[in-house]
N, C-alpha and C. Protein backbone atom coordinates (compact mmCIF):
# COMPACT_ATOMS: atom_id res chain seq x y z
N UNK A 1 -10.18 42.69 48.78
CA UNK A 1 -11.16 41.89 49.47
C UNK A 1 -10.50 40.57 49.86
N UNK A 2 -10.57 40.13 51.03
CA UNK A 2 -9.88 38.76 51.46
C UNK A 2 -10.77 37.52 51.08
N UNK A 3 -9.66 36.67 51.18
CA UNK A 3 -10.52 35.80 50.32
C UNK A 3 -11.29 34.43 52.05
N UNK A 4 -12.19 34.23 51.48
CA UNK A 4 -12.52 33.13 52.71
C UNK A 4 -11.76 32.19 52.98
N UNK A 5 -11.79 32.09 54.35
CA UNK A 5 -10.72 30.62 54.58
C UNK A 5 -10.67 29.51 54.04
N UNK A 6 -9.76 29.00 53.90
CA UNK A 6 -10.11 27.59 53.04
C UNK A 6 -10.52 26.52 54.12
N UNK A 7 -11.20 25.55 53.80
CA UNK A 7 -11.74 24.65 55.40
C UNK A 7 -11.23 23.26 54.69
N UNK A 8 -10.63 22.86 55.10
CA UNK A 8 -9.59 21.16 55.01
C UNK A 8 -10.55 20.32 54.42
N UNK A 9 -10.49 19.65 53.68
CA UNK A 9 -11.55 18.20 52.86
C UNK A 9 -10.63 17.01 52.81
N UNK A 10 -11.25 15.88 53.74
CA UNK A 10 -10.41 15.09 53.79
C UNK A 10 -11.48 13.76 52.10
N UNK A 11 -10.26 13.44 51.99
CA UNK A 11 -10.86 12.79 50.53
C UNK A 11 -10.24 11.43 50.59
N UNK A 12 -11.27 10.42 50.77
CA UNK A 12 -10.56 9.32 50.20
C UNK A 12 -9.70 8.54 49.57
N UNK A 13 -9.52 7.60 49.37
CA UNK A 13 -8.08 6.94 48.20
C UNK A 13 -9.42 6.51 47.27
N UNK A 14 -10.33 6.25 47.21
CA UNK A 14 -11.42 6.36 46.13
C UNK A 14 -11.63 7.67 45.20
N UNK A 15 -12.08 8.38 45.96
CA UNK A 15 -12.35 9.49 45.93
C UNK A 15 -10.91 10.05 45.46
N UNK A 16 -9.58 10.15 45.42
CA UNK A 16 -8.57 10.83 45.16
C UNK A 16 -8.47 10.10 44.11
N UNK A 17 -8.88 8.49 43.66
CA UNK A 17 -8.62 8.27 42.32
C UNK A 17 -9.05 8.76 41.24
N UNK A 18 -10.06 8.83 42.00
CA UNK A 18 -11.61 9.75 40.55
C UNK A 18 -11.36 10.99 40.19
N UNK A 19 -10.64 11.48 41.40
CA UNK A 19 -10.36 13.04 40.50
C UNK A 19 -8.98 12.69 39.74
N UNK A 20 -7.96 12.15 40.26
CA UNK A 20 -6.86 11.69 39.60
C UNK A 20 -7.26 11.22 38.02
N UNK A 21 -8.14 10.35 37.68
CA UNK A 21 -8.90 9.58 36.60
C UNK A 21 -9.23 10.66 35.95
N UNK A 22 -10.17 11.56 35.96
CA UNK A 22 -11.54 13.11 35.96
C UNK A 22 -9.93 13.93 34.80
N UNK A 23 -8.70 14.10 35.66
CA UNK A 23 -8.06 14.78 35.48
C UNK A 23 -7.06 14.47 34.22
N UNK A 24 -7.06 13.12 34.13
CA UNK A 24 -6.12 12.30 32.99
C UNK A 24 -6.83 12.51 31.99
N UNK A 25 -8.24 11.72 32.08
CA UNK A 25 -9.35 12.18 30.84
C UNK A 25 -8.87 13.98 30.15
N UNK A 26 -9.52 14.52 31.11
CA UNK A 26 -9.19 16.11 30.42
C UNK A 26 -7.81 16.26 29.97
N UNK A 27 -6.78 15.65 30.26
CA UNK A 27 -5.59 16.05 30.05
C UNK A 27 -5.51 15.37 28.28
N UNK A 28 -5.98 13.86 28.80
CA UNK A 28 -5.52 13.07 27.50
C UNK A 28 -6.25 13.56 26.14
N UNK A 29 -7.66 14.25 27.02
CA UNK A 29 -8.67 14.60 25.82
C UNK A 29 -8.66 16.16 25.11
N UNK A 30 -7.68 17.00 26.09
CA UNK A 30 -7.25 18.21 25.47
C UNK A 30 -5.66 17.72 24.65
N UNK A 31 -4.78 17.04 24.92
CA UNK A 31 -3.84 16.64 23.72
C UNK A 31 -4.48 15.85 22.96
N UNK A 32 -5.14 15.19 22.58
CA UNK A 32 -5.54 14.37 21.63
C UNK A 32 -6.49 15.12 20.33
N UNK A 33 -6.75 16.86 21.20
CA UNK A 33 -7.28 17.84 19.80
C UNK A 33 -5.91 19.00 20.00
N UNK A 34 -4.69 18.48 20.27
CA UNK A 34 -3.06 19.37 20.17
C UNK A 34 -3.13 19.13 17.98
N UNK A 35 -2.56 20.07 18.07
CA UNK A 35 -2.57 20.33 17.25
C UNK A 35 -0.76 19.53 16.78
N UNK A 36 -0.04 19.23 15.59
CA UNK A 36 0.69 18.34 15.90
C UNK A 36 1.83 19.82 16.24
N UNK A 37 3.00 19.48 16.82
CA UNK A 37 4.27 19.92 17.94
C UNK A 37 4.81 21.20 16.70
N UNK A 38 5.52 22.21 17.11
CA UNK A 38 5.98 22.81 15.70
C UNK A 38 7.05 22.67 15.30
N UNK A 39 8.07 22.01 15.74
CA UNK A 39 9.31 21.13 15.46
C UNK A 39 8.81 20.68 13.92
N UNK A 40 7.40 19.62 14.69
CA UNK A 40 7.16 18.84 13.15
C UNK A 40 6.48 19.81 12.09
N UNK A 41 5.66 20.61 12.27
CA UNK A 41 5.14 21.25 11.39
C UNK A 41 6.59 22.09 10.17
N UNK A 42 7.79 22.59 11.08
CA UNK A 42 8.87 23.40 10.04
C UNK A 42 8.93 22.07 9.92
N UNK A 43 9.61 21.20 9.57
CA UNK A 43 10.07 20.07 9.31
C UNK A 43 9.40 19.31 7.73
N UNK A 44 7.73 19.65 8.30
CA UNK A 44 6.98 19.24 6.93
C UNK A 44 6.70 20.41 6.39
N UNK A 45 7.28 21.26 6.77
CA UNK A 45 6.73 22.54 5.62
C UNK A 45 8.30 23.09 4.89
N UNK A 46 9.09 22.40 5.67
CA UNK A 46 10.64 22.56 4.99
C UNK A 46 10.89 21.07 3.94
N UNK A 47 9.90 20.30 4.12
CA UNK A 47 9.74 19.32 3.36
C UNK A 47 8.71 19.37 2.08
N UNK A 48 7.94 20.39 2.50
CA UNK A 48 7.09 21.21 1.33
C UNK A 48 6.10 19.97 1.16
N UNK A 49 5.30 19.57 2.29
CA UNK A 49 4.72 18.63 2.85
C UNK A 49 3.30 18.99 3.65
N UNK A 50 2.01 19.44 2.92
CA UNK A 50 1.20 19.96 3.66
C UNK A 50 0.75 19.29 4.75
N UNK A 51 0.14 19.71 5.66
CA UNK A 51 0.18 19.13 7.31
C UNK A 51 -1.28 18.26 6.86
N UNK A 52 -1.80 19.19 6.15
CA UNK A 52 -3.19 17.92 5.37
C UNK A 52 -2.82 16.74 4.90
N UNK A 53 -2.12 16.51 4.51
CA UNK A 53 -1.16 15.01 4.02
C UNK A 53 -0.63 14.55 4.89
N UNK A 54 -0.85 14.65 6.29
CA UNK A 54 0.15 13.90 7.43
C UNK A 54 -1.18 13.42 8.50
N UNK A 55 -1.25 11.89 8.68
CA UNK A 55 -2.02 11.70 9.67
C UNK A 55 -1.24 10.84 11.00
N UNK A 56 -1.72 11.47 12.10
CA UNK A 56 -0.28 10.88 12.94
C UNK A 56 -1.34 11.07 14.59
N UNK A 57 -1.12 9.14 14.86
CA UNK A 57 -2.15 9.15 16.30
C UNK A 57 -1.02 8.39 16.87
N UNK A 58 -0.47 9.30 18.39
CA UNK A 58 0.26 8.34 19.30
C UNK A 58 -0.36 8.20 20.62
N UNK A 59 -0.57 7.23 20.97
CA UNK A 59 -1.31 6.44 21.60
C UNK A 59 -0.45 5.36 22.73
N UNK A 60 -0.68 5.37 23.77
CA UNK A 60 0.16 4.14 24.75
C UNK A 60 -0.44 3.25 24.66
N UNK A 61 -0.75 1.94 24.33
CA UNK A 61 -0.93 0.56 24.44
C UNK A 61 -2.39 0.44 25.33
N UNK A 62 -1.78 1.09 25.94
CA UNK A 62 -2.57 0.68 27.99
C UNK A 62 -3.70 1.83 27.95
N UNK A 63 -3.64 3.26 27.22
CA UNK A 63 -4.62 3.89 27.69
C UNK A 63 -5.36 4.47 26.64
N UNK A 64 -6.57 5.02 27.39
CA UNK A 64 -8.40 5.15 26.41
C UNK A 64 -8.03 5.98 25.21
N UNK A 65 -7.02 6.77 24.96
CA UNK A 65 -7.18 7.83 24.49
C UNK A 65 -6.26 8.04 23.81
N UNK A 66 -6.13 8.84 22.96
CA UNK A 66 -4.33 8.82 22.15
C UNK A 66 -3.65 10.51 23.19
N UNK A 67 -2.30 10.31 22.56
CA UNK A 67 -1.64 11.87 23.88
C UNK A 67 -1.96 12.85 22.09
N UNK A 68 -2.03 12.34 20.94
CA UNK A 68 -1.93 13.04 20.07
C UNK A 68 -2.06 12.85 18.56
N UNK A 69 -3.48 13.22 18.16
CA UNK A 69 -4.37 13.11 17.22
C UNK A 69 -4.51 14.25 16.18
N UNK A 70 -3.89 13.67 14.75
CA UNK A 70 -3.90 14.69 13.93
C UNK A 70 -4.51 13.73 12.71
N UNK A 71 -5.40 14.31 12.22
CA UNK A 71 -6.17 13.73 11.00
C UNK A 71 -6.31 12.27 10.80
N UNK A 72 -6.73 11.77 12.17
CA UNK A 72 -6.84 10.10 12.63
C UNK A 72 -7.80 9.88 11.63
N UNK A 73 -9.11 10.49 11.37
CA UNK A 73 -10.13 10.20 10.75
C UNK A 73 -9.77 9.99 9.12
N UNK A 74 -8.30 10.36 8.46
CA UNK A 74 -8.93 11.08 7.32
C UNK A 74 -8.22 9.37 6.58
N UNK A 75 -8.80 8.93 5.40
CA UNK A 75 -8.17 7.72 5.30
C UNK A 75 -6.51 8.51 4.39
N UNK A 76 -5.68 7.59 4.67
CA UNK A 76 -4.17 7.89 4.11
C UNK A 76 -3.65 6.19 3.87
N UNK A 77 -2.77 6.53 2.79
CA UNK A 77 -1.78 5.50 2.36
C UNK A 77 -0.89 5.04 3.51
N UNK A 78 -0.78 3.63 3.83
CA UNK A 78 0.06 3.08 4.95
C UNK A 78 1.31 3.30 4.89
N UNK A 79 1.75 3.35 3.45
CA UNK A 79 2.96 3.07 2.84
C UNK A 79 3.90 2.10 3.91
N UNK A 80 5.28 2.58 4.27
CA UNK A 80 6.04 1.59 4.84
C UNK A 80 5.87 1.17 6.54
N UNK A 81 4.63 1.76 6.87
CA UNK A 81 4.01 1.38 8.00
C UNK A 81 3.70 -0.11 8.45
N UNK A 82 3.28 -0.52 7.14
CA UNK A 82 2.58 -1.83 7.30
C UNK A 82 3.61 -2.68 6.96
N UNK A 83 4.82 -2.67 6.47
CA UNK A 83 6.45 -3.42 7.24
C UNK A 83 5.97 -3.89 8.56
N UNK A 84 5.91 -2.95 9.37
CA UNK A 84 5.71 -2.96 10.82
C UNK A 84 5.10 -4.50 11.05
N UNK A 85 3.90 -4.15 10.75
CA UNK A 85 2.71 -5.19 11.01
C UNK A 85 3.35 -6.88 10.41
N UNK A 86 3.63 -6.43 8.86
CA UNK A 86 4.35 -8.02 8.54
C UNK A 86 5.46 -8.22 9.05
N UNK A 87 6.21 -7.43 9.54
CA UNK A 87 7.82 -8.07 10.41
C UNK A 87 7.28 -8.67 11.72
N UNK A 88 6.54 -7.90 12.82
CA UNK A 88 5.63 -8.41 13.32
C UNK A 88 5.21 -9.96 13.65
N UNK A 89 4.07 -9.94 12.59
CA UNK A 89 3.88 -11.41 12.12
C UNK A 89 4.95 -12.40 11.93
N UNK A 90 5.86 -12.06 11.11
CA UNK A 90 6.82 -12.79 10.71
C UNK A 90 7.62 -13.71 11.95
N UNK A 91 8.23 -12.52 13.00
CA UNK A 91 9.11 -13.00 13.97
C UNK A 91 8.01 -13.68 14.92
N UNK A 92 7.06 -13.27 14.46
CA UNK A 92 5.86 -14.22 15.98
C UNK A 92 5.49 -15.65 15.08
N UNK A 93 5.53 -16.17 13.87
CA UNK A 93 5.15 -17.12 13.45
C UNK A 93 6.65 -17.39 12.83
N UNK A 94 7.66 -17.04 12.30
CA UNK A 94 9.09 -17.91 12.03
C UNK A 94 10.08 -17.67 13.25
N UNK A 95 9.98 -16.84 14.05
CA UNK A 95 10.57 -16.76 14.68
C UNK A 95 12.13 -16.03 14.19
N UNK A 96 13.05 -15.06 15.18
CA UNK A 96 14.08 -14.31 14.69
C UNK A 96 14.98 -15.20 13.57
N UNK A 97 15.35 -16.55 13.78
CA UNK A 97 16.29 -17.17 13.40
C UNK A 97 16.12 -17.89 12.22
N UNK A 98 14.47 -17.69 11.86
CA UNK A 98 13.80 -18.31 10.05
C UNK A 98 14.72 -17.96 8.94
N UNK A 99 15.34 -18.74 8.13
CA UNK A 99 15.85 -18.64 6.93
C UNK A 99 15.00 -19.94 6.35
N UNK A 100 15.29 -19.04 5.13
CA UNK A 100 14.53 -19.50 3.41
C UNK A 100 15.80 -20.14 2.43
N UNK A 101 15.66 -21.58 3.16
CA UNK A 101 16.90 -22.36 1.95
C UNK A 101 16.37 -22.14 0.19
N UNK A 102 17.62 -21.82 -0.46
CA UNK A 102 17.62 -22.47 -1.47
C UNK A 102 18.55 -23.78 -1.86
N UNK A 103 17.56 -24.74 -2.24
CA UNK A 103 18.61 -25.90 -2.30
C UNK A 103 19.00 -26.71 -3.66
N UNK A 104 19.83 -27.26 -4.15
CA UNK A 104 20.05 -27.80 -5.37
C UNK A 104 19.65 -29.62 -5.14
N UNK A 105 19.23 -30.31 -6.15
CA UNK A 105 18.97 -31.39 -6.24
C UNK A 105 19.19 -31.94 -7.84
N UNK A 106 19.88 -33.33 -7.60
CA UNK A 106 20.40 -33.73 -9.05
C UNK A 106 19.87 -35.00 -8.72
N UNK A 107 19.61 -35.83 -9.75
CA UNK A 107 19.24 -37.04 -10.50
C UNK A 107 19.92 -38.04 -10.04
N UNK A 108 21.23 -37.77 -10.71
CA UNK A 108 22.03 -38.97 -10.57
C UNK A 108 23.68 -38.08 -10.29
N UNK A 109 24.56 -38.59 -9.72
CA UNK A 109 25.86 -38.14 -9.09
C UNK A 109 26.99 -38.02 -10.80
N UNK A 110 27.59 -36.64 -11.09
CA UNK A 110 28.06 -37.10 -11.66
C UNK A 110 29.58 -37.66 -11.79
N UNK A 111 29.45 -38.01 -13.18
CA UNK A 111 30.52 -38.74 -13.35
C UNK A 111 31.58 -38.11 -14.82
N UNK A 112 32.74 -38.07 -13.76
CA UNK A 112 33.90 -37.10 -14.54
C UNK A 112 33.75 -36.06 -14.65
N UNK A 113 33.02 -35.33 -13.82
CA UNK A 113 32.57 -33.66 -13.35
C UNK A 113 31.38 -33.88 -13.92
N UNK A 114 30.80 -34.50 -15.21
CA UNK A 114 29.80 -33.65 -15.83
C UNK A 114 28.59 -34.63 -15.17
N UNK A 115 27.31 -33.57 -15.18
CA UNK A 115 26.07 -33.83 -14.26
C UNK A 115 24.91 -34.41 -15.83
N UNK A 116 24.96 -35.64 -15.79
CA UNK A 116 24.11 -36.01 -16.79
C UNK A 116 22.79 -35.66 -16.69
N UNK A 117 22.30 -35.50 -16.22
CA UNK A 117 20.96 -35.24 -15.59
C UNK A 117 20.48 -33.95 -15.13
N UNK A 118 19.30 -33.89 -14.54
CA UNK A 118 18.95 -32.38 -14.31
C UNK A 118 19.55 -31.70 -13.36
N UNK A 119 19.64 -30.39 -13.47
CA UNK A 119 20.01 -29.86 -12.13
C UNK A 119 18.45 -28.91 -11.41
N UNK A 120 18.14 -28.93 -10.33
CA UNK A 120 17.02 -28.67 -9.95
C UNK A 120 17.43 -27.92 -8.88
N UNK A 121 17.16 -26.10 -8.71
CA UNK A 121 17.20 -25.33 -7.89
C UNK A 121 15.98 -24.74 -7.18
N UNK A 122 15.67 -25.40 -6.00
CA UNK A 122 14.37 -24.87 -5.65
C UNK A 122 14.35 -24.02 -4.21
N UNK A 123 13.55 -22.98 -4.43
CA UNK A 123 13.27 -21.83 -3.65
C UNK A 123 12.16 -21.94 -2.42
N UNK A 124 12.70 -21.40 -1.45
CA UNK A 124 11.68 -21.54 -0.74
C UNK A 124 11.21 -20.11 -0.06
N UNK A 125 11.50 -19.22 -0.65
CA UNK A 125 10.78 -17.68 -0.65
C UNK A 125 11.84 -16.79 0.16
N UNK A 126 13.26 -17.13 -0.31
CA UNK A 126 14.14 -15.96 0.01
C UNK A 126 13.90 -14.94 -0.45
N UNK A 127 13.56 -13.87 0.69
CA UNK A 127 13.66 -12.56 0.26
C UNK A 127 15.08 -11.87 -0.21
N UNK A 128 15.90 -12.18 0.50
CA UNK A 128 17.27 -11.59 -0.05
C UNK A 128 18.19 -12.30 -0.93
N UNK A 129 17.55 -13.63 -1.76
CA UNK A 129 18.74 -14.08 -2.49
C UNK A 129 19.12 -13.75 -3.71
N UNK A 130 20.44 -13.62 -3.57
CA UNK A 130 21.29 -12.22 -4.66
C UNK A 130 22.08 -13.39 -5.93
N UNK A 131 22.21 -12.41 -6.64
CA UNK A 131 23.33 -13.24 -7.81
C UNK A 131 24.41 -13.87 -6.93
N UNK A 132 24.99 -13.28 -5.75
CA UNK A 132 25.85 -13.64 -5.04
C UNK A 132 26.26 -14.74 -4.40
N UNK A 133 24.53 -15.14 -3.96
CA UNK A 133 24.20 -16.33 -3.57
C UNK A 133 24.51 -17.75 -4.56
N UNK A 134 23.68 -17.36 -5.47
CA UNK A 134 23.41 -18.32 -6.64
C UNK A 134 24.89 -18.61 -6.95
N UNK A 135 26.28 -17.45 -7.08
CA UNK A 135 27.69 -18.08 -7.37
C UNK A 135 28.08 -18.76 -6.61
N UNK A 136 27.66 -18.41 -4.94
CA UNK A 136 28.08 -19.48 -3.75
C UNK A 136 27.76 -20.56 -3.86
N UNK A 137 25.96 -21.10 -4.89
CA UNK A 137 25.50 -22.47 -4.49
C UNK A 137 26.10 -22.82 -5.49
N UNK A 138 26.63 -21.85 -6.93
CA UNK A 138 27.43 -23.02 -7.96
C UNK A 138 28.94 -23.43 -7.78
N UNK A 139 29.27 -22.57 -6.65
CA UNK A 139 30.85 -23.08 -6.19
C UNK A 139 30.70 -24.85 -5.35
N UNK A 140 29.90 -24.44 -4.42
CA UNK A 140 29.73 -25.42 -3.96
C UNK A 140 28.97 -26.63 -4.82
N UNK A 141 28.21 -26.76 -6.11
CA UNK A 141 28.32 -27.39 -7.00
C UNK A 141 29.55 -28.51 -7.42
N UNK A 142 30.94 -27.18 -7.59
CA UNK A 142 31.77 -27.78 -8.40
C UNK A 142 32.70 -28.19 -7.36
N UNK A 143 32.37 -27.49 -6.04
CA UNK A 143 32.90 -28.73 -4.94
C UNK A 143 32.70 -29.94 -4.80
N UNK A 144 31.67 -30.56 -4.83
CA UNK A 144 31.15 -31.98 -4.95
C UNK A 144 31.08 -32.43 -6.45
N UNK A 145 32.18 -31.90 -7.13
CA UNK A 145 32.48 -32.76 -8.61
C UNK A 145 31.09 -32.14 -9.70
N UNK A 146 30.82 -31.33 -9.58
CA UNK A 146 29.60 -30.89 -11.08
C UNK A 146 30.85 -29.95 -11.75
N UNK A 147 31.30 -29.98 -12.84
CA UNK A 147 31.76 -29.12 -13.47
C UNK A 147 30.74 -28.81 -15.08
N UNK A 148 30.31 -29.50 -15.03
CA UNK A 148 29.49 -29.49 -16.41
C UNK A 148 28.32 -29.67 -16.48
N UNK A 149 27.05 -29.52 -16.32
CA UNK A 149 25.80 -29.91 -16.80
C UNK A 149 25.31 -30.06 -18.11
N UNK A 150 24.96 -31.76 -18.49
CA UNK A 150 24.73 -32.06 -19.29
C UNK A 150 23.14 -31.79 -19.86
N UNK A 151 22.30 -32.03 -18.97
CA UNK A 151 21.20 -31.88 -18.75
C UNK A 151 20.78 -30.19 -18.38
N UNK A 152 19.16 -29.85 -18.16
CA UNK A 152 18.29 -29.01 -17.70
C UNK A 152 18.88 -28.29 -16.37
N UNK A 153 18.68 -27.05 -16.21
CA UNK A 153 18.28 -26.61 -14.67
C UNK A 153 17.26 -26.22 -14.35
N UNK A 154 16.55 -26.81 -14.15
CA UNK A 154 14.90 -26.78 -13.87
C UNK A 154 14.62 -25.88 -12.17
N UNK A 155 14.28 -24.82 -12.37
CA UNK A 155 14.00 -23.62 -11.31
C UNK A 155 12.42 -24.13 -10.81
N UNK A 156 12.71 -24.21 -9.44
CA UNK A 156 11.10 -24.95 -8.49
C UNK A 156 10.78 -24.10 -7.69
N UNK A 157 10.54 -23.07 -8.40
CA UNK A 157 9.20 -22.56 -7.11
C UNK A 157 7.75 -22.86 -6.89
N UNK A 158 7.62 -24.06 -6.53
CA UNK A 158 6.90 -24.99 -6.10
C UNK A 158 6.45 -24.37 -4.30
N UNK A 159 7.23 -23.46 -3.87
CA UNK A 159 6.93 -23.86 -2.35
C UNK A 159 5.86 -22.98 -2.26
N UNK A 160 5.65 -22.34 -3.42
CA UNK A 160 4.34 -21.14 -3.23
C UNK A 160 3.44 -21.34 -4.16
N UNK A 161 2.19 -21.43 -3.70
CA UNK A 161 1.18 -21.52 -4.43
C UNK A 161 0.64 -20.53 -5.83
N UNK A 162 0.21 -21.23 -6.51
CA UNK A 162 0.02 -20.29 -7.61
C UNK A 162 -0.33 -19.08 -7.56
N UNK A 163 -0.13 -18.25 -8.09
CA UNK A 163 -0.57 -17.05 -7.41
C UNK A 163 -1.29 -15.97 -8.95
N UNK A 164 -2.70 -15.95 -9.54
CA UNK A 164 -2.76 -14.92 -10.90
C UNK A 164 -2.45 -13.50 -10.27
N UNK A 165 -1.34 -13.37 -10.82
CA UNK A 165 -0.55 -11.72 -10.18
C UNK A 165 -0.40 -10.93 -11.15
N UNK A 166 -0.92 -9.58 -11.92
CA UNK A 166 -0.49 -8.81 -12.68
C UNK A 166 0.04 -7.59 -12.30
N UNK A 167 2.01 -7.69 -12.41
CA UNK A 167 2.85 -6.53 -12.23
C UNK A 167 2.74 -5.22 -12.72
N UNK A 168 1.67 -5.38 -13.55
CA UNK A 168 1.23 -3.91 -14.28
C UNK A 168 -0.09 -3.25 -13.33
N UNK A 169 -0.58 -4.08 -13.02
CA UNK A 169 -1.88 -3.41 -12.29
C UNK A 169 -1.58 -2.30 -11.23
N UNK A 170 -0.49 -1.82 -10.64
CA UNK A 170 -0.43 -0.38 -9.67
C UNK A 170 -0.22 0.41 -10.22
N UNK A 171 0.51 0.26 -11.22
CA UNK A 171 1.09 1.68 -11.83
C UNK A 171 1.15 1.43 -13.41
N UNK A 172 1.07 0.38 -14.07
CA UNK A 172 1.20 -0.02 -15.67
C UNK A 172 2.90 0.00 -15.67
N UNK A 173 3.59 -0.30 -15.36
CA UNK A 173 4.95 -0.53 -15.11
C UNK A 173 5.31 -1.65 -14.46
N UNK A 174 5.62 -2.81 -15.04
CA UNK A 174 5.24 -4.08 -14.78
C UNK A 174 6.75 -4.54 -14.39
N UNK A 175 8.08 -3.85 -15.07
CA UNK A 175 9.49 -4.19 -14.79
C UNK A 175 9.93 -3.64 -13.83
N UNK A 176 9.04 -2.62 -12.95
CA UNK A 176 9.80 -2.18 -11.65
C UNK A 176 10.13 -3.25 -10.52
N UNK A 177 10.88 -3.35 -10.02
CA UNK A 177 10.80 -4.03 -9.25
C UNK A 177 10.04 -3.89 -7.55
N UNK A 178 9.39 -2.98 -7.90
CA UNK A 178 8.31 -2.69 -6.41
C UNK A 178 7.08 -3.63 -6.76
N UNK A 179 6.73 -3.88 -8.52
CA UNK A 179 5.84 -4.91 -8.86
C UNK A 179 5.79 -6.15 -8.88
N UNK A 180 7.02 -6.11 -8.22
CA UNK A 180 7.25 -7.99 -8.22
C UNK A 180 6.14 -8.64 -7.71
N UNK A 181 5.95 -9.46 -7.89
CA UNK A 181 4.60 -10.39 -7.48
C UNK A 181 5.48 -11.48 -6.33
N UNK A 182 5.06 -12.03 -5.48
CA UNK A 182 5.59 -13.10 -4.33
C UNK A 182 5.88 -14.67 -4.98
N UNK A 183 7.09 -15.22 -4.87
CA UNK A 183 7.60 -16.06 -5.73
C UNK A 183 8.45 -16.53 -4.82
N UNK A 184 8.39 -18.17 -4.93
CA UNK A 184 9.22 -18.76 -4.09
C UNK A 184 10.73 -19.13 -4.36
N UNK A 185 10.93 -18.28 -5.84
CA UNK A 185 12.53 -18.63 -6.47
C UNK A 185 13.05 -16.81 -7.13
N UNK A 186 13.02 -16.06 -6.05
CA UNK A 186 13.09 -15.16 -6.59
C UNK A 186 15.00 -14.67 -6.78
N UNK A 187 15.12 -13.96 -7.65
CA UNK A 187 16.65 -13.85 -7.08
C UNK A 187 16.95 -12.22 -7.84
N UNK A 188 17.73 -11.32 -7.03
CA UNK A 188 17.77 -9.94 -6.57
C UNK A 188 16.75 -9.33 -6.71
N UNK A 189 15.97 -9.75 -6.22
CA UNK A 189 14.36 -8.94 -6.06
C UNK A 189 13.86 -8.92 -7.26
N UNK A 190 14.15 -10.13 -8.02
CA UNK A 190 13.72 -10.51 -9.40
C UNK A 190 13.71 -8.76 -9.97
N UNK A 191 15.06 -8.50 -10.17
CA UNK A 191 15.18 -7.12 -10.29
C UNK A 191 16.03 -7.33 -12.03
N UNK A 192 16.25 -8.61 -12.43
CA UNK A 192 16.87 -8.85 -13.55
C UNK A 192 15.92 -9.31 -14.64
N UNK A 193 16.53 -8.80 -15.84
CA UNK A 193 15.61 -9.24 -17.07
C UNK A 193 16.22 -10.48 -17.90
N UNK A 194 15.92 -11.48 -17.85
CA UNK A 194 16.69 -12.68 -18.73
C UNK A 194 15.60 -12.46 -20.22
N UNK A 195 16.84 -12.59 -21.04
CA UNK A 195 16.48 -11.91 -22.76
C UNK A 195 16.88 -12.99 -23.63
């Protein structure tokens, strides 16, 4: 049976947007119930990783709809997601080039190497400062004549507000160092035990 002629429809640039629009919707709104790709599925099932434990929405910035929605609804742990969000923050309020001095401060200058007085190391919320560090700021110590401290070294983390923090409360394992609490004099991820 032949089919009827087709008869020409001339269509607007309005009119060609709306179906253009009509057509994105259905597109965006049939991937957004895709089921996730099967690359990833062997991947988490070679990871022995049920696909129920994976929630994963990608989404462009600019449009209504995500291209691909898998268990958006179900609530899940952020875990190292939310890095994202505080690095984020970080470079938009310190900007790329923010460093966290630690600086030394003494009393009085000494005399004949030895530092009569206190020595005062205060923090201002280095995340990365290592034992390594701390030998660099005592070299440079005994560069400017400290060979001896007679007096205190009084540790100031002062630049952070008090904070009631209990390292046991996630897990009852209070010496891990994932429990560290936020401290403005911390040093190797306050990953050391002084005894």
């Amino acid at each position: 049976m032949p089919h009827p002629p087709l008869i020409p429809v001339r269509l607007g640039a309005a009119a060609i947007k709306r179906l253009l629009a009509l057509l994105m919707l259905a597109l965006a709104a049939a991937l957004a119930r895709a089921e996730l790709p099967p690359p990833v599925l062997q991947a988490l099932a070679a990871a022995q990783i049920p696909a129920s434990s994976v929630a994963v929405v990608v989404q462009p910035v600019d449009a209504p709809s995500p291209l691909l929605s898998h268990n958006a609804g179900q609530p899940m742990n952020p875990a190292s997601v939310m890095k994202l969000l505080t690095t984020y923050a970080a470079l938009d309020l310190l900007g790329p080039a923010h460093t966290w001095p630690t600086t030394a401060w003494v009393e009085a200058p000494p005399v004949d190497g030895v530092l009569a007085g206190n020595l005062y190391l205060k923090g201002s919320g280095d995340p990365r400062f290592a034992i390594e560090h701390l030998w660099a700021l005592l070299r440079q110590l005994r560069v400017r004549g400290i060979e001896r401290i007679a007096g205190d070294i009084v540790l100031d983390g002062s630049a952070f507000a008090p904070l009631d923090f209990d390292p046991a409360a996630f897990d009852n394992k209070p010496m891990r160092p994932y429990n560290v609490g936020p401290s403005a004099l911390l040093i190797n991820f306050q990953a050391l035990r002084f005894t």
